[in-house]
Protein backbone atom coordinates (compact mmCIF):
# COMPACT_ATOMS: atom_id res chain seq x y z
CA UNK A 1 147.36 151.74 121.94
CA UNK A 2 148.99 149.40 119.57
CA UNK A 3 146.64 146.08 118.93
CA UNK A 4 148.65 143.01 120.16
CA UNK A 5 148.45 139.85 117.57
CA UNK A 6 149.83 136.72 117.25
CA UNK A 7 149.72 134.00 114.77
CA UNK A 8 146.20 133.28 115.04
CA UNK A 9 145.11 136.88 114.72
CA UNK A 10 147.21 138.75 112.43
CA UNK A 11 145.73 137.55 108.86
CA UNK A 12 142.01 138.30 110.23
CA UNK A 13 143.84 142.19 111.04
CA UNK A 14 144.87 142.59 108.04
CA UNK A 15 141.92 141.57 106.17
CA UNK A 16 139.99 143.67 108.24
CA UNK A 17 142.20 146.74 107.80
CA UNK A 18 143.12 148.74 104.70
CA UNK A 19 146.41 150.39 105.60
CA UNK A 20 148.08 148.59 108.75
CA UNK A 21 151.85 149.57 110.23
CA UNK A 22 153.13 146.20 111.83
CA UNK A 23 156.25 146.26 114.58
CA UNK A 24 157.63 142.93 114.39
CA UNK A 25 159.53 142.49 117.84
CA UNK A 26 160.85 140.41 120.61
CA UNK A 27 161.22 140.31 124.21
CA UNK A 28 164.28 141.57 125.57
CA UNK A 29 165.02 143.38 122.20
CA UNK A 30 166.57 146.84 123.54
CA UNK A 31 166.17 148.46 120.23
CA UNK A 32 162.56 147.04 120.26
CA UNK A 33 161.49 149.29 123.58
CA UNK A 34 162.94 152.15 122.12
CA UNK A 35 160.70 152.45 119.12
CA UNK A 36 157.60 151.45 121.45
CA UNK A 37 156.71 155.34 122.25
CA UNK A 38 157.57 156.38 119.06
CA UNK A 39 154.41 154.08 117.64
CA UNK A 40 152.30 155.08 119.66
CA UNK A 41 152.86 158.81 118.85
CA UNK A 42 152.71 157.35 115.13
CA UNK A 43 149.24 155.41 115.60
CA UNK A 44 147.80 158.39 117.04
CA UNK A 45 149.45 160.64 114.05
CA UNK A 46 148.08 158.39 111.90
CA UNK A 47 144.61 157.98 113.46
CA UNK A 48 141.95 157.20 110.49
CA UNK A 49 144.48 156.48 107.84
CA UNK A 50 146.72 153.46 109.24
CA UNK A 51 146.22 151.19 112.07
CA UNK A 52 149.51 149.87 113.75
CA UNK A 53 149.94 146.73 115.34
CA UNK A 54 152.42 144.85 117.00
CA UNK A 55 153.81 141.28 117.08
CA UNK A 56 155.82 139.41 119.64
CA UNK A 57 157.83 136.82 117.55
CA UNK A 58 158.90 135.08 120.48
CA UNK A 59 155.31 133.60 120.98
CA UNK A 60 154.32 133.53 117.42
CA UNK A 61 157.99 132.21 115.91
CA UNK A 62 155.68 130.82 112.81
CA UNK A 63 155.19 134.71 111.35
CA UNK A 64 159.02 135.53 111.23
CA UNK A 65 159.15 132.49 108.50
CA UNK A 66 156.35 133.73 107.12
CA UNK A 67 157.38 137.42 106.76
CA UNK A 68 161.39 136.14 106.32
CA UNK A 69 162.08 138.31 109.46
CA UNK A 70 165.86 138.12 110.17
CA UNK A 71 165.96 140.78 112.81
CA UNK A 72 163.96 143.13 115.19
CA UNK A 73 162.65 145.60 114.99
CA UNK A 74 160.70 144.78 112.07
CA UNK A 75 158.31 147.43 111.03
CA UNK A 76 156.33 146.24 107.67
CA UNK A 77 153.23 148.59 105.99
CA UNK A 78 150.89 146.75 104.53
CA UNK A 79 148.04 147.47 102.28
CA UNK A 80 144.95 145.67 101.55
CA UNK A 81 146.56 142.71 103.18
CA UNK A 82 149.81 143.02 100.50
CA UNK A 83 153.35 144.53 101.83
CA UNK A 84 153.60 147.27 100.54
CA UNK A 85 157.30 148.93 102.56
CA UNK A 86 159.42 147.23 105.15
CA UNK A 87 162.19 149.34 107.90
CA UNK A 88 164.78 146.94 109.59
CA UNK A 89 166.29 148.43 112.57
CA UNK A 90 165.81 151.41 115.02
CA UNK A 91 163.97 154.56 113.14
CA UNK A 92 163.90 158.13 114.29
CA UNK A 93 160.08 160.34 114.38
CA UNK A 94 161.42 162.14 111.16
CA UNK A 95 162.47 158.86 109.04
CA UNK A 96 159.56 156.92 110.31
CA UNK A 97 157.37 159.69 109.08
CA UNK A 98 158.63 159.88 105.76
CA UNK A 99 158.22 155.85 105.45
CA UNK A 100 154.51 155.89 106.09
CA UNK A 101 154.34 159.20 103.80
CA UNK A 102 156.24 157.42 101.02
CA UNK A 103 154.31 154.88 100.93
CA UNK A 104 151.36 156.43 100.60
CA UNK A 105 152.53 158.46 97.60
CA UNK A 106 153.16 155.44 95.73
């Protein structure tokens, strides 16, 4: 299952993690539950090469400035603590997939 941060966590993640998917979200976002399944099919996909975490902006406000999120879902890759790909919006399995794979071609 997806690790839950906030603003007092998410920097020590992401120094503590090489490769890490982050869902940017907020309660009562409908798109926002509708990609939920589809990261946890992805974190266990991507088991061993990218950890994904999730972060509820409406308790941690201070990371959408920091990240200049304008809208959820947010899904940002980051590597080595550096991002690396950002997705605004509802993504499909397929599309999703070829984000993470992308990005680790570059």
């Amino acid at each position: 299952m997806a690790v839950n941060l906030n603003a007092g966590t998410f920097d020590q993640f992401l120094r503590e993690h090489s490769v890490v998917l982050a869902d940017f979200y907020k309660d009562g976002c409908v798109a926002c539950r509708r990609i939920a399944p589809l990261l946890t099919q992805t974190e266990a996909a991507w088991a061993g090469r990218a950890e994904v975490a999730r972060v509820n902006l409406s308790g941690s406000p201070e990371i959408a400035g920091q990240y200049a999120i304008q809208a959820t879902p947010t899904l940002i890759l980051f590597r080595e603590g550096l991002e690396i790909a950002r997705h605004r919006g509802v993504i499909s399995k397929d599309e999703l997939d070829a984000f993470l794979e992308e990005a680790f071609t570059e």
